[in-house]
N, C-alpha and C. Protein backbone atom coordinates (compact mmCIF):
# COMPACT_ATOMS: atom_id res chain seq x y z
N UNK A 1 -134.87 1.08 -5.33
CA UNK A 1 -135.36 2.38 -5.71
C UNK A 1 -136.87 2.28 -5.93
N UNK A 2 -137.66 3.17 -5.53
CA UNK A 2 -139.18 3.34 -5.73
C UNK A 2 -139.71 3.53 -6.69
N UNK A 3 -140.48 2.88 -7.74
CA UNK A 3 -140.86 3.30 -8.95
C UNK A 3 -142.36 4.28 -8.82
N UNK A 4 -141.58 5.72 -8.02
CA UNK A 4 -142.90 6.43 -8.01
C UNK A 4 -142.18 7.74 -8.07
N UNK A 5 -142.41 8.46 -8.82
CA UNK A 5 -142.25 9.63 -8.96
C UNK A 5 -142.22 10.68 -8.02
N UNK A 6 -141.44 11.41 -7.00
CA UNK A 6 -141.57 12.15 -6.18
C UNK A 6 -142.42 13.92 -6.50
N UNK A 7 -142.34 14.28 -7.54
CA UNK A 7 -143.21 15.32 -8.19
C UNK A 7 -144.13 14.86 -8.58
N UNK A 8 -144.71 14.16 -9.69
CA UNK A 8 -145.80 13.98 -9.94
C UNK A 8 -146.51 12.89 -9.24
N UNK A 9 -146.24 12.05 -8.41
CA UNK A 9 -146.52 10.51 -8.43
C UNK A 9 -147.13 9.70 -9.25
N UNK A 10 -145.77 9.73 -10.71
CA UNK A 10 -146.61 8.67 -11.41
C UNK A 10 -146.40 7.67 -10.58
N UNK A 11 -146.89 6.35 -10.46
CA UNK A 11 -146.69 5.28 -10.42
C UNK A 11 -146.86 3.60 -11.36
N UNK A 12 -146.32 2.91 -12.02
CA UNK A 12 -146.72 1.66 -12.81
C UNK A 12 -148.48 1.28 -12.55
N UNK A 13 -148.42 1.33 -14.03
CA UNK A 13 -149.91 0.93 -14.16
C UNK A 13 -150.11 -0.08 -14.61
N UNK A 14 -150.60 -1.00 -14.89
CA UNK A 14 -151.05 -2.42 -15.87
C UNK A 14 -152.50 -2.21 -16.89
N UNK A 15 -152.08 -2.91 -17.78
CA UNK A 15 -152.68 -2.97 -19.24
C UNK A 15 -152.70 -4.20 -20.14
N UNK A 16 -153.28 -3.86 -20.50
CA UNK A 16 -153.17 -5.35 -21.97
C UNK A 16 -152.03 -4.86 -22.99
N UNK A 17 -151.76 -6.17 -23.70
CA UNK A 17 -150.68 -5.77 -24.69
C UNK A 17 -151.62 -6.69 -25.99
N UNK A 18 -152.17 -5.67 -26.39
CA UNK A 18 -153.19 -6.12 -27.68
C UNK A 18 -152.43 -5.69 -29.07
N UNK A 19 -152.03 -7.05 -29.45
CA UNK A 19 -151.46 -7.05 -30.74
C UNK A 19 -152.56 -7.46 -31.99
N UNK A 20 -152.03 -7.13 -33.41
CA UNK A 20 -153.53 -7.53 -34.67
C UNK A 20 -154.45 -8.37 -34.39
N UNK A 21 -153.96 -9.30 -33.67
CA UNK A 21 -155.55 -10.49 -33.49
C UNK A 21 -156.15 -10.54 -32.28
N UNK A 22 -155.29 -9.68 -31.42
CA UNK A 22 -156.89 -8.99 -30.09
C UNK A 22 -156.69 -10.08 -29.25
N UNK A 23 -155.76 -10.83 -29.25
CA UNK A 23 -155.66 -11.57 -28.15
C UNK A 23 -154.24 -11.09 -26.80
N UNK A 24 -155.15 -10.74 -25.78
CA UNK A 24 -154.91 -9.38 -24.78
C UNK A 24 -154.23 -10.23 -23.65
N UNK A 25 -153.00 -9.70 -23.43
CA UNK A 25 -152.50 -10.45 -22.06
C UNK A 25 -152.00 -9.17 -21.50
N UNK A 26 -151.86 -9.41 -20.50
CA UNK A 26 -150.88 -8.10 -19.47
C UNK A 26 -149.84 -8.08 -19.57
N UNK A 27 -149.95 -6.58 -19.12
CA UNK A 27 -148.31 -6.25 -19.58
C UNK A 27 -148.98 -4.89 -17.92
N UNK A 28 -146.91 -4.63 -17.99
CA UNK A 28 -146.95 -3.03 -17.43
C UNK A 28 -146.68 -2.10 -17.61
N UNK A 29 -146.84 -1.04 -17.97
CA UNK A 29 -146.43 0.21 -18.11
C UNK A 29 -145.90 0.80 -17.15
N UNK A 30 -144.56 1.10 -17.27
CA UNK A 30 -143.68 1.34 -16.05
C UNK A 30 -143.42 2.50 -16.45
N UNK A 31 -142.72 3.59 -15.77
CA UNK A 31 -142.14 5.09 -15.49
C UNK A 31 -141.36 5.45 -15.61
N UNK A 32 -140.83 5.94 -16.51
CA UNK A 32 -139.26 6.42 -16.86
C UNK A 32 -138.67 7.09 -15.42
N UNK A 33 -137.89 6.82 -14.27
CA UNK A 33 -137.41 6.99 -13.06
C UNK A 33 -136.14 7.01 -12.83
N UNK A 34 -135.77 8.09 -12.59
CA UNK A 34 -134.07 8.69 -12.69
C UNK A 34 -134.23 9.16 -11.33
N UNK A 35 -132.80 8.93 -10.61
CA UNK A 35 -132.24 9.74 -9.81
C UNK A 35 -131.91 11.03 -10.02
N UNK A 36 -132.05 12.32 -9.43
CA UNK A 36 -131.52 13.40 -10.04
C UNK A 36 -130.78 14.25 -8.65
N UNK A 37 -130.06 14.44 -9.17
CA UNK A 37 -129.78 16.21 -7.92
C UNK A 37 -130.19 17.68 -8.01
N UNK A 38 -130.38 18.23 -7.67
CA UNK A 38 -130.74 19.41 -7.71
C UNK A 38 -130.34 20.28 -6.54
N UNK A 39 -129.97 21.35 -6.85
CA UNK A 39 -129.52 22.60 -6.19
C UNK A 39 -130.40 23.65 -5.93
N UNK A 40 -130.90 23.84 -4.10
CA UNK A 40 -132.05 24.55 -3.96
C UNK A 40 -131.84 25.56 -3.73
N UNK A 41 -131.38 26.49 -4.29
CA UNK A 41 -130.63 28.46 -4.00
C UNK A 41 -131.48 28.51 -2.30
N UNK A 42 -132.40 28.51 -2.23
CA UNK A 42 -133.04 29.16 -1.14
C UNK A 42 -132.55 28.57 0.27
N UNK A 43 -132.54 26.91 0.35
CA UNK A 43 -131.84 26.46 1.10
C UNK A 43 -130.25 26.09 1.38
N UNK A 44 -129.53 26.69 0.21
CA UNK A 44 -128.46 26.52 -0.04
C UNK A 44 -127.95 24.99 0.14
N UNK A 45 -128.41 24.12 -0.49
CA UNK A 45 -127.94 22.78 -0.50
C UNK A 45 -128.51 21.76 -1.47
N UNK A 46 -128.05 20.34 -1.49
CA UNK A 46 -127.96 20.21 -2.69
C UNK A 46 -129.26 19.22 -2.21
N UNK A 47 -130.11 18.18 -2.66
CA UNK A 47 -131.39 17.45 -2.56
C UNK A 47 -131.13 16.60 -3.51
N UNK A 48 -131.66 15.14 -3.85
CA UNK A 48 -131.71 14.18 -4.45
C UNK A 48 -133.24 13.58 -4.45
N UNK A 49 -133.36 13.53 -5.95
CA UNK A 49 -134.95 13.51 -5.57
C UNK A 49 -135.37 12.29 -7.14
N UNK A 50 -136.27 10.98 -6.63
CA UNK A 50 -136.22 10.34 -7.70
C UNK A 50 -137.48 11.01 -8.68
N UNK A 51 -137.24 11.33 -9.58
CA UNK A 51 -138.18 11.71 -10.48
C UNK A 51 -138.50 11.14 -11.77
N UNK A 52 -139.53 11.37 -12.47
CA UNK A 52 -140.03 10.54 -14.00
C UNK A 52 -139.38 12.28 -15.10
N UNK A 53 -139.07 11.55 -16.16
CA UNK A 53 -138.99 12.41 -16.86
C UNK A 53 -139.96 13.58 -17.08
N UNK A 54 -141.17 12.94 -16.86
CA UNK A 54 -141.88 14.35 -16.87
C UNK A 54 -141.85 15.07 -15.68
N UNK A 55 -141.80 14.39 -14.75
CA UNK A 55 -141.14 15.01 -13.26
C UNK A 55 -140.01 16.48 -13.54
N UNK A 56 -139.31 15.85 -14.40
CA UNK A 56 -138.12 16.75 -14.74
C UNK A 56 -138.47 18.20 -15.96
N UNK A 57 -139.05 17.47 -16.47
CA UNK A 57 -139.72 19.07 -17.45
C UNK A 57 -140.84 19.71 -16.55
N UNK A 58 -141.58 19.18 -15.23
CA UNK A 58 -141.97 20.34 -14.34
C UNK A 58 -140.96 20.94 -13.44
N UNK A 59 -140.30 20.45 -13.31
CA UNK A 59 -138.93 21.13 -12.35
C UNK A 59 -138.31 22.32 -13.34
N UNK A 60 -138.36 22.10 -14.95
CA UNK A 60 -137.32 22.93 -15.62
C UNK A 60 -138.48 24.02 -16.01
N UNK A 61 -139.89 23.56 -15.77
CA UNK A 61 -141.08 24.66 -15.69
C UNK A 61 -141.47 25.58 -14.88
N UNK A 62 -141.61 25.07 -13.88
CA UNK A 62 -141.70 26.11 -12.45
C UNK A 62 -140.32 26.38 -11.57
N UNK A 63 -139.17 25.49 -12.02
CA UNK A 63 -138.47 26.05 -10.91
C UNK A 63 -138.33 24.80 -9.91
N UNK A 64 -137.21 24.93 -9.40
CA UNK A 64 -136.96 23.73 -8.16
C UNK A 64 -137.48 24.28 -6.74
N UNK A 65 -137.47 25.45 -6.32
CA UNK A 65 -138.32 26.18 -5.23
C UNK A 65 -139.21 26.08 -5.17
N UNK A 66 -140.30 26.27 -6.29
CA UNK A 66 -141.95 26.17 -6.40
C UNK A 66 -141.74 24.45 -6.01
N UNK A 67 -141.46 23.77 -6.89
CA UNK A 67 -141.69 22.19 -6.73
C UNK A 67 -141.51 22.06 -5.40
N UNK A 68 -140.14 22.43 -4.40
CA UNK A 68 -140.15 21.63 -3.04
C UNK A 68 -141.12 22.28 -2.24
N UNK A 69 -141.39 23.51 -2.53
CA UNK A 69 -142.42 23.94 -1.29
C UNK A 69 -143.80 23.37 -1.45
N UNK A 70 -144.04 23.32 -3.31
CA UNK A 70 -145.75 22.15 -3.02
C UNK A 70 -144.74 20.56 -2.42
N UNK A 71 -144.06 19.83 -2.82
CA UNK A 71 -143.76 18.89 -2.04
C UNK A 71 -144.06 18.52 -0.73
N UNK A 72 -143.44 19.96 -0.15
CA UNK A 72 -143.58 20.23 1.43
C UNK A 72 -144.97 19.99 1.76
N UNK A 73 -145.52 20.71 0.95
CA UNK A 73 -147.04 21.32 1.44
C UNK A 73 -147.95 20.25 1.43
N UNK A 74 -147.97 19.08 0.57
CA UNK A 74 -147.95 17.90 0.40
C UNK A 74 -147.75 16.57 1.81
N UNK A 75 -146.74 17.00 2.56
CA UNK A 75 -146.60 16.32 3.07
C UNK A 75 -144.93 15.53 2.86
N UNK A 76 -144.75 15.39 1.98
CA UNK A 76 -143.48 14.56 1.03
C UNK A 76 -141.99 15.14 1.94
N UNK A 77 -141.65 14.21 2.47
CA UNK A 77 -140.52 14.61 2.85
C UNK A 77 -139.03 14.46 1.85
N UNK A 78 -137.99 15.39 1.96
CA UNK A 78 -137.36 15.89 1.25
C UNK A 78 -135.77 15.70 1.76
């Protein structure tokens, strides 16, 4: 599975993990990444789309129609 967000593209970033005495090693910050389904009224069918949780509170914001058509528009195949 792709750790990249199909709505937003988060993707894993890297960072330090600086604990009280400042001595900094790496670490990663990875993406909360769920499989989801979704049901597109307009195309009448169902889509599977991996998304980040915040992926998912813009889907429950605009709508699953608005999201696939910027997708589309994007380029992002579906």
């Amino acid at each position: 599975m792709s750790l990249t967000c199909q709505v937003t593209g988060a993707r894993p970033r890297s960072g330090n993990s600086v604990p009280h005495s400042q001595h900094k090693t790496k670490r990663w910050f990875r993406v909360n990444i769920q499989k989801k389904r979704y049901f597109v009224p307009s195309e009448n069918r169902w889509i599977r789309l991996t998304v980040s949780a915040r992926g998912q509170k813009v889907i429950d914001r605009r709508g699953i129609d608005r999201v696939v058509k910027e997708m589309r528009a994007r380029g992002e195949r579906i």
